[in-house]
PDB file of N, CA and C in Angstrom:
ATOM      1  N   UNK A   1     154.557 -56.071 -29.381  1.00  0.00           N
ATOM      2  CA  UNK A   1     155.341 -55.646 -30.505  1.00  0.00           C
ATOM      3  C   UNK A   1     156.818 -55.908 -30.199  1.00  0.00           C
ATOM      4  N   UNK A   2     157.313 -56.460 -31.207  1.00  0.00           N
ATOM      5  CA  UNK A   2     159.132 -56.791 -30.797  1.00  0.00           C
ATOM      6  C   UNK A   2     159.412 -55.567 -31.512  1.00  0.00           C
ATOM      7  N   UNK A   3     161.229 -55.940 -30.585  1.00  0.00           N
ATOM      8  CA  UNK A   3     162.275 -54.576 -31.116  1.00  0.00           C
ATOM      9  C   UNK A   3     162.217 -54.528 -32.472  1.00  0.00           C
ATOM     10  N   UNK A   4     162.514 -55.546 -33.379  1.00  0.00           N
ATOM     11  CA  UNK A   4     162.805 -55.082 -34.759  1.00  0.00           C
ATOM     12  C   UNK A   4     161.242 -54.885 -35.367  1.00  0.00           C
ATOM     13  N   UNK A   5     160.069 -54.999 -35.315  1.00  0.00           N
ATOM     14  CA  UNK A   5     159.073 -54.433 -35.752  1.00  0.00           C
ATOM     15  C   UNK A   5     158.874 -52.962 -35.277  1.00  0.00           C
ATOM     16  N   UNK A   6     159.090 -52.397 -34.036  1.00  0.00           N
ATOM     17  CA  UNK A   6     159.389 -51.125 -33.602  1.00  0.00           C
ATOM     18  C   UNK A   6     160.405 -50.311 -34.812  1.00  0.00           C
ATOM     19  N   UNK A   7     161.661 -50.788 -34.698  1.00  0.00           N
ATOM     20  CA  UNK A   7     162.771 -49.904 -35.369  1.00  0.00           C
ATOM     21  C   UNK A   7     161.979 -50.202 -36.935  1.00  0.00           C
ATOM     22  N   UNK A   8     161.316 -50.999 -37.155  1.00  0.00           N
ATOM     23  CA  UNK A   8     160.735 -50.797 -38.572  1.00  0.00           C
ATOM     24  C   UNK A   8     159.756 -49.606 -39.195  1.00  0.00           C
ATOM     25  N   UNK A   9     159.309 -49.542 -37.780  1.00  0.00           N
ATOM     26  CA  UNK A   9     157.833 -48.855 -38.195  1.00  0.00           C
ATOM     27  C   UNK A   9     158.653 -46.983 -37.726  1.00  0.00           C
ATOM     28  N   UNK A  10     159.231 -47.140 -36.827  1.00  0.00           N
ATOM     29  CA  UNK A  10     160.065 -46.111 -37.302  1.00  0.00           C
ATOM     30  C   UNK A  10     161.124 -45.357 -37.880  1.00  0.00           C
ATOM     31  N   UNK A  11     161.415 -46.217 -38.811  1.00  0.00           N
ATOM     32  CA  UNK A  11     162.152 -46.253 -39.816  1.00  0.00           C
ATOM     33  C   UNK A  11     161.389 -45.731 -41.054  1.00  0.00           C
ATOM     34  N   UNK A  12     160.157 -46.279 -41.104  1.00  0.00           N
ATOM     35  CA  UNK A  12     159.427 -46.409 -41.973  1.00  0.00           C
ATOM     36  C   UNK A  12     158.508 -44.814 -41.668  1.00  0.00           C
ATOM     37  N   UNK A  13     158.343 -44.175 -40.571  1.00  0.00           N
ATOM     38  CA  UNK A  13     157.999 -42.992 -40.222  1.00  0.00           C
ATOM     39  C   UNK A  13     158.953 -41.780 -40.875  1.00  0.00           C
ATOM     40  N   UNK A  14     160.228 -41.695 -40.462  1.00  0.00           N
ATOM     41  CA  UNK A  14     161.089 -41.224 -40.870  1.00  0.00           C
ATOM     42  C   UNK A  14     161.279 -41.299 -42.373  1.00  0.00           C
ATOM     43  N   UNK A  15     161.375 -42.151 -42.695  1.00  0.00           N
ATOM     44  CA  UNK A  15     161.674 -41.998 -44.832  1.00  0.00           C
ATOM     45  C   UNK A  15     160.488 -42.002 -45.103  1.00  0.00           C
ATOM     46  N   UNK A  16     159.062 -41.648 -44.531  1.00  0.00           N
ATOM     47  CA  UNK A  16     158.206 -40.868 -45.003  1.00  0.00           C
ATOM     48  C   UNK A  16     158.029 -39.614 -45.008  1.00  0.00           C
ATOM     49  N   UNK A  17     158.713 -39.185 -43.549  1.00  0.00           N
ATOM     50  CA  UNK A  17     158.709 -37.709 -43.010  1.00  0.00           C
ATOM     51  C   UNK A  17     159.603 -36.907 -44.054  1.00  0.00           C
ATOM     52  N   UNK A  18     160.878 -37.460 -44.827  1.00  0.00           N
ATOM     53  CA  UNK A  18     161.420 -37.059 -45.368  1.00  0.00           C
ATOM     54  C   UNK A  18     161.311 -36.942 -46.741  1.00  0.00           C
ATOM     55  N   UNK A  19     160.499 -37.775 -47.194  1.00  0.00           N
ATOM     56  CA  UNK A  19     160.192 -37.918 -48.791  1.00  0.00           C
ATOM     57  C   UNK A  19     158.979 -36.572 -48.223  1.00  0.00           C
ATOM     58  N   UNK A  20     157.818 -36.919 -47.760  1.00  0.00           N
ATOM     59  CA  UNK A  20     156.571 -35.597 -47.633  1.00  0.00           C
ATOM     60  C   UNK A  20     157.487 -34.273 -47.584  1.00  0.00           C
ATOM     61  N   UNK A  21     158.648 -34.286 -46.659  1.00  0.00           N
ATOM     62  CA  UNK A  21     159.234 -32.799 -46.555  1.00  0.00           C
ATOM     63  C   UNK A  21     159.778 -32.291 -48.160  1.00  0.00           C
ATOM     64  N   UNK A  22     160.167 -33.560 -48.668  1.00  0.00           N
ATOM     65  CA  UNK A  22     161.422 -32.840 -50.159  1.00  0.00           C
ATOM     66  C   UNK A  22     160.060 -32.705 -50.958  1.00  0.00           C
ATOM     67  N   UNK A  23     158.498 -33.149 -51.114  1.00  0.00           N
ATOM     68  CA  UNK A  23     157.924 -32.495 -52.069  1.00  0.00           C
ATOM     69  C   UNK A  23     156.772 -31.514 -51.526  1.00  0.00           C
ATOM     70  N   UNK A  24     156.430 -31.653 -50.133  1.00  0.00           N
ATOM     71  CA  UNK A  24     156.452 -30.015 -49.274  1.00  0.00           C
ATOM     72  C   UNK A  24     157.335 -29.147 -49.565  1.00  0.00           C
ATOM     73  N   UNK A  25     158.563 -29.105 -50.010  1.00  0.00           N
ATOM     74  CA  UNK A  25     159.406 -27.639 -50.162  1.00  0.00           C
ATOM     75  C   UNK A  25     160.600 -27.813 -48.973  1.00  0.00           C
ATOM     76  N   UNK A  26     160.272 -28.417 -47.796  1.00  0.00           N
ATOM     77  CA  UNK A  26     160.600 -28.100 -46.538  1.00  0.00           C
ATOM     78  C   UNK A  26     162.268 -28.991 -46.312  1.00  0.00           C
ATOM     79  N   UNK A  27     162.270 -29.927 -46.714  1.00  0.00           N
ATOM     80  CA  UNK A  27     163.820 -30.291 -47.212  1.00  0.00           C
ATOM     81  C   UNK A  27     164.651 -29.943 -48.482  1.00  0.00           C
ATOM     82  N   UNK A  28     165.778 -29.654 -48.354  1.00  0.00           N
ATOM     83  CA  UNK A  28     166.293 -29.079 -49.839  1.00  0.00           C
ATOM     84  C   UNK A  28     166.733 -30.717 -50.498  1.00  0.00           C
ATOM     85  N   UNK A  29     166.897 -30.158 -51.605  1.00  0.00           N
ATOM     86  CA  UNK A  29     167.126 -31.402 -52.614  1.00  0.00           C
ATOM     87  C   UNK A  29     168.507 -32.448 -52.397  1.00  0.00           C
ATOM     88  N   UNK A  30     169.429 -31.360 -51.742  1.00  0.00           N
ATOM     89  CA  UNK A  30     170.745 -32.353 -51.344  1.00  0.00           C
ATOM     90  C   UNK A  30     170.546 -33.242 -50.424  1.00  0.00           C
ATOM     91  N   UNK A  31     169.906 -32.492 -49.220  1.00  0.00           N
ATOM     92  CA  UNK A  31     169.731 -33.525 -47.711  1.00  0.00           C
ATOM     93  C   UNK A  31     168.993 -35.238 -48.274  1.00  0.00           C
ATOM     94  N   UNK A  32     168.096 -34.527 -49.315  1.00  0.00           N
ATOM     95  CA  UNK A  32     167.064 -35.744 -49.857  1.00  0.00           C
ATOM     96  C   UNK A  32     167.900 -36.795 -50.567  1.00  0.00           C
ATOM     97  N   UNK A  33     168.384 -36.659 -51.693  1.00  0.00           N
ATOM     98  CA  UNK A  33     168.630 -37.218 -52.457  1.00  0.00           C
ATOM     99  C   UNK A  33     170.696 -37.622 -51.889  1.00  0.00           C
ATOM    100  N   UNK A  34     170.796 -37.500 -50.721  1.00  0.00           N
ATOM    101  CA  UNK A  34     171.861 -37.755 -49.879  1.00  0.00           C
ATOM    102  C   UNK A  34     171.239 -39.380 -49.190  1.00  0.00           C
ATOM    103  N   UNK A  35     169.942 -38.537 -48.578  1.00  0.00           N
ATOM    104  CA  UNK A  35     169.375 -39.658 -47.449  1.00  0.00           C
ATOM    105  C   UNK A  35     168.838 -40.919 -48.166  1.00  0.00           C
ATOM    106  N   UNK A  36     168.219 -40.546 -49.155  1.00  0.00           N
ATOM    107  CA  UNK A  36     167.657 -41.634 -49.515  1.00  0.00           C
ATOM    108  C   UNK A  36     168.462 -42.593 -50.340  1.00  0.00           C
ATOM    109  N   UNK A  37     170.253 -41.822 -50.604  1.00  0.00           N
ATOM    110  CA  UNK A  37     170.957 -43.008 -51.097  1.00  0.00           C
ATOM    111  C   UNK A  37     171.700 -43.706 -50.395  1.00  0.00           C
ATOM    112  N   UNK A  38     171.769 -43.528 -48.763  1.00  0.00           N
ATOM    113  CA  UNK A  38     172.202 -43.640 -47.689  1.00  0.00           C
ATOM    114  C   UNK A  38     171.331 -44.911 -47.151  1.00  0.00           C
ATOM    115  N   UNK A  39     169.941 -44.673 -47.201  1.00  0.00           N
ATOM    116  CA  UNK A  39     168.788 -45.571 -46.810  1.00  0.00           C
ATOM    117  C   UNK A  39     168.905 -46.870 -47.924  1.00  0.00           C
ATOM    118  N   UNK A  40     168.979 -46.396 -49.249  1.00  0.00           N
ATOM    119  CA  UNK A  40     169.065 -47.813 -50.320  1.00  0.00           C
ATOM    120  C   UNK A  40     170.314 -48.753 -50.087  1.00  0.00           C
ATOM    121  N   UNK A  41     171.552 -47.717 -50.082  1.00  0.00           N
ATOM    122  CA  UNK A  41     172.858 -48.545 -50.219  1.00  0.00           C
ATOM    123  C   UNK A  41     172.775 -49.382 -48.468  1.00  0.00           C
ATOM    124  N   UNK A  42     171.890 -48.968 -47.161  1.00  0.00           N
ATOM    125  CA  UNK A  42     171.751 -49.866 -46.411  1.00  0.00           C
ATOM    126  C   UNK A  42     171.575 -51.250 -46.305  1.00  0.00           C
ATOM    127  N   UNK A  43     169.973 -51.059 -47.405  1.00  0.00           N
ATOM    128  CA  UNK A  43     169.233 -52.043 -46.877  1.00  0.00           C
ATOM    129  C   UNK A  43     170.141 -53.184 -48.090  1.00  0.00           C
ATOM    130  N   UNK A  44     170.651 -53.016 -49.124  1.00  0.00           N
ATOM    131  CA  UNK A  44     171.668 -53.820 -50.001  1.00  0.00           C
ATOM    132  C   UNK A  44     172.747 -54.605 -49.296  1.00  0.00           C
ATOM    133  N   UNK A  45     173.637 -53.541 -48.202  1.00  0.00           N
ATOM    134  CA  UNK A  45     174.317 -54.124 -47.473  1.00  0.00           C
ATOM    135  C   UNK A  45     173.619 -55.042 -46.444  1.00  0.00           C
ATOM    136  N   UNK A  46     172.861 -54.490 -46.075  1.00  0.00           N
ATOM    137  CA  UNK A  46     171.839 -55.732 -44.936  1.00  0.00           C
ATOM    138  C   UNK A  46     171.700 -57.175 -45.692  1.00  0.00           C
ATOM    139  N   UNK A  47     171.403 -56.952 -46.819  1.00  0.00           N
ATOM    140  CA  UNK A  47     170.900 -58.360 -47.567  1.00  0.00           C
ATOM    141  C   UNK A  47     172.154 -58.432 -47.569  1.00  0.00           C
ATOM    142  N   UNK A  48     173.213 -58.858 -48.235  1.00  0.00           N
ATOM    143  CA  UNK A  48     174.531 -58.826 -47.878  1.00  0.00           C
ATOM    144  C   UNK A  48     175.682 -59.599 -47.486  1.00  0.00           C
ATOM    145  N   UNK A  49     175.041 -58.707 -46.102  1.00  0.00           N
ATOM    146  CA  UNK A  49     175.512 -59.152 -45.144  1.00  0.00           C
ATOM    147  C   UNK A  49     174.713 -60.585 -44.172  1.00  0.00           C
ATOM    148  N   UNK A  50     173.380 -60.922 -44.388  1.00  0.00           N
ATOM    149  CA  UNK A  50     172.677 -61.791 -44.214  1.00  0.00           C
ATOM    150  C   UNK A  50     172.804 -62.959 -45.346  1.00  0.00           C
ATOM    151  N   UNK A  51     173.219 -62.540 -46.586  1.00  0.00           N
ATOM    152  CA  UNK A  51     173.063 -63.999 -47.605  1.00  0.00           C
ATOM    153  C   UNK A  51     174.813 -64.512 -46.994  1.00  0.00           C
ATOM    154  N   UNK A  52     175.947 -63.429 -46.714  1.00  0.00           N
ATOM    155  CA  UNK A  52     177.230 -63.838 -45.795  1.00  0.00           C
ATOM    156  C   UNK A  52     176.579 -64.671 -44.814  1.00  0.00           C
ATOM    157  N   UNK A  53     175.884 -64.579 -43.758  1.00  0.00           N
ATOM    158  CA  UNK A  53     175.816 -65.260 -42.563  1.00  0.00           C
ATOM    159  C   UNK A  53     175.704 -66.455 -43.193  1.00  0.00           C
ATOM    160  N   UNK A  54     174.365 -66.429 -43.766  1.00  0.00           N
ATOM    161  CA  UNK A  54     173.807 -67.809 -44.231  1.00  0.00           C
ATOM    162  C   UNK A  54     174.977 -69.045 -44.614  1.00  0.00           C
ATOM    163  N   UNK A  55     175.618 -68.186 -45.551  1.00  0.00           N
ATOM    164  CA  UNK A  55     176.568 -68.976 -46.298  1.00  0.00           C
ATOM    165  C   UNK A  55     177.615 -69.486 -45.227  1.00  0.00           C
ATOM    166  N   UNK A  56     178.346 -68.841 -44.068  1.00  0.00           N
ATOM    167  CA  UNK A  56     178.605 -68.952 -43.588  1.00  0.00           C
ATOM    168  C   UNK A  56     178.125 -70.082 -42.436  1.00  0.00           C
ATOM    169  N   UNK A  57     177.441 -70.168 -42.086  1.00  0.00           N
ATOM    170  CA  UNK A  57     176.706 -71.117 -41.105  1.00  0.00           C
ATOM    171  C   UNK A  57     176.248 -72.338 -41.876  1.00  0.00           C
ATOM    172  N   UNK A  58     176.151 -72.501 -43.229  1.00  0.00           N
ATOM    173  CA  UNK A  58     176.056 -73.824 -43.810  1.00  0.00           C
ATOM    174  C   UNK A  58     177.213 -74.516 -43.861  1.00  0.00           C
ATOM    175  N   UNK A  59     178.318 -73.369 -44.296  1.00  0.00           N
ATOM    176  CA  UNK A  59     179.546 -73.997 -43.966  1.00  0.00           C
ATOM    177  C   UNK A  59     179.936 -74.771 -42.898  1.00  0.00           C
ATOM    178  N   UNK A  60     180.094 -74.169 -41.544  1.00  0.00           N
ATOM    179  CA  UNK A  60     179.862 -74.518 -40.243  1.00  0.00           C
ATOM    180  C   UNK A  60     179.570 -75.663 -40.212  1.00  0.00           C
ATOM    181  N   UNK A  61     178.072 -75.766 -40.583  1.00  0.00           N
ATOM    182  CA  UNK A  61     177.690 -77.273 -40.560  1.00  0.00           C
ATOM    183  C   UNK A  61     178.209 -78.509 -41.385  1.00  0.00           C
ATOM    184  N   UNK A  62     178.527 -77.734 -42.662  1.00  0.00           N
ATOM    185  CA  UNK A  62     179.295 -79.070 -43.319  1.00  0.00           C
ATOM    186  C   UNK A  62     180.502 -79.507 -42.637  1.00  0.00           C
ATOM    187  N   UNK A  63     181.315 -78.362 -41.844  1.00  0.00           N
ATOM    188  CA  UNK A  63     182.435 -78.704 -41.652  1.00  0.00           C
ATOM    189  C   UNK A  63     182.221 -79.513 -40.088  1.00  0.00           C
ATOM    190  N   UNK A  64     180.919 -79.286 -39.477  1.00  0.00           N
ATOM    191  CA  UNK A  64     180.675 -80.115 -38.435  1.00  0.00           C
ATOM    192  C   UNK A  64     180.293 -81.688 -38.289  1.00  0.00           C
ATOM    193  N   UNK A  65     179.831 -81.753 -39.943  1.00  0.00           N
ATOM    194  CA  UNK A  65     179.301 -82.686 -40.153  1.00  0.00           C
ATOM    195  C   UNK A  65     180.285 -83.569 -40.432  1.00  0.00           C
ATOM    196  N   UNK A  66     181.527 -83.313 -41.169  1.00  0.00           N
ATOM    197  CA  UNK A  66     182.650 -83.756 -41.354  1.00  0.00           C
ATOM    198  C   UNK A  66     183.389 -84.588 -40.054  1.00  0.00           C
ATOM    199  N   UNK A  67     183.426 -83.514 -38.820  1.00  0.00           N
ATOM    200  CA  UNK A  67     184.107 -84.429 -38.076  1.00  0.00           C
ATOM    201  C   UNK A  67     183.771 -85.621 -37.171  1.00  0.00           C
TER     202      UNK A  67
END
């Protein structure tokens, strides 16, 4: 198992543990509806910040290709 399939699957433990707790009773409604806009506005910036790289590194190459 690699690192980023690890941090996935517990990632993926955790924003379950927390969605089961807010309709168990056992998290209050702020912590929830805090975390889980914390967790969305992430994974947005991740894409992001990855369609940046991309773009970035094609550049690179054109401008390598250039000289």
């Amino acid at each position: 198992m690699t690192k980023n399939n690890t941090k996935n699957i517990i990632a993926l433990t955790v924003i379950l543990s927390i969605i089961g707790g807010f309709f168990a009773g056992v998290i209050s409604s702020d912590f929830f509806y805090a975390t889980i806009g914390m967790i969305i506005s992430h994974f947005y910036q991740v894409d992001k910040i990855n369609k940046l790289k991309d773009t970035v590194e094609a550049q690179s190459v054109k401008i390598n290709s250039l000289e």
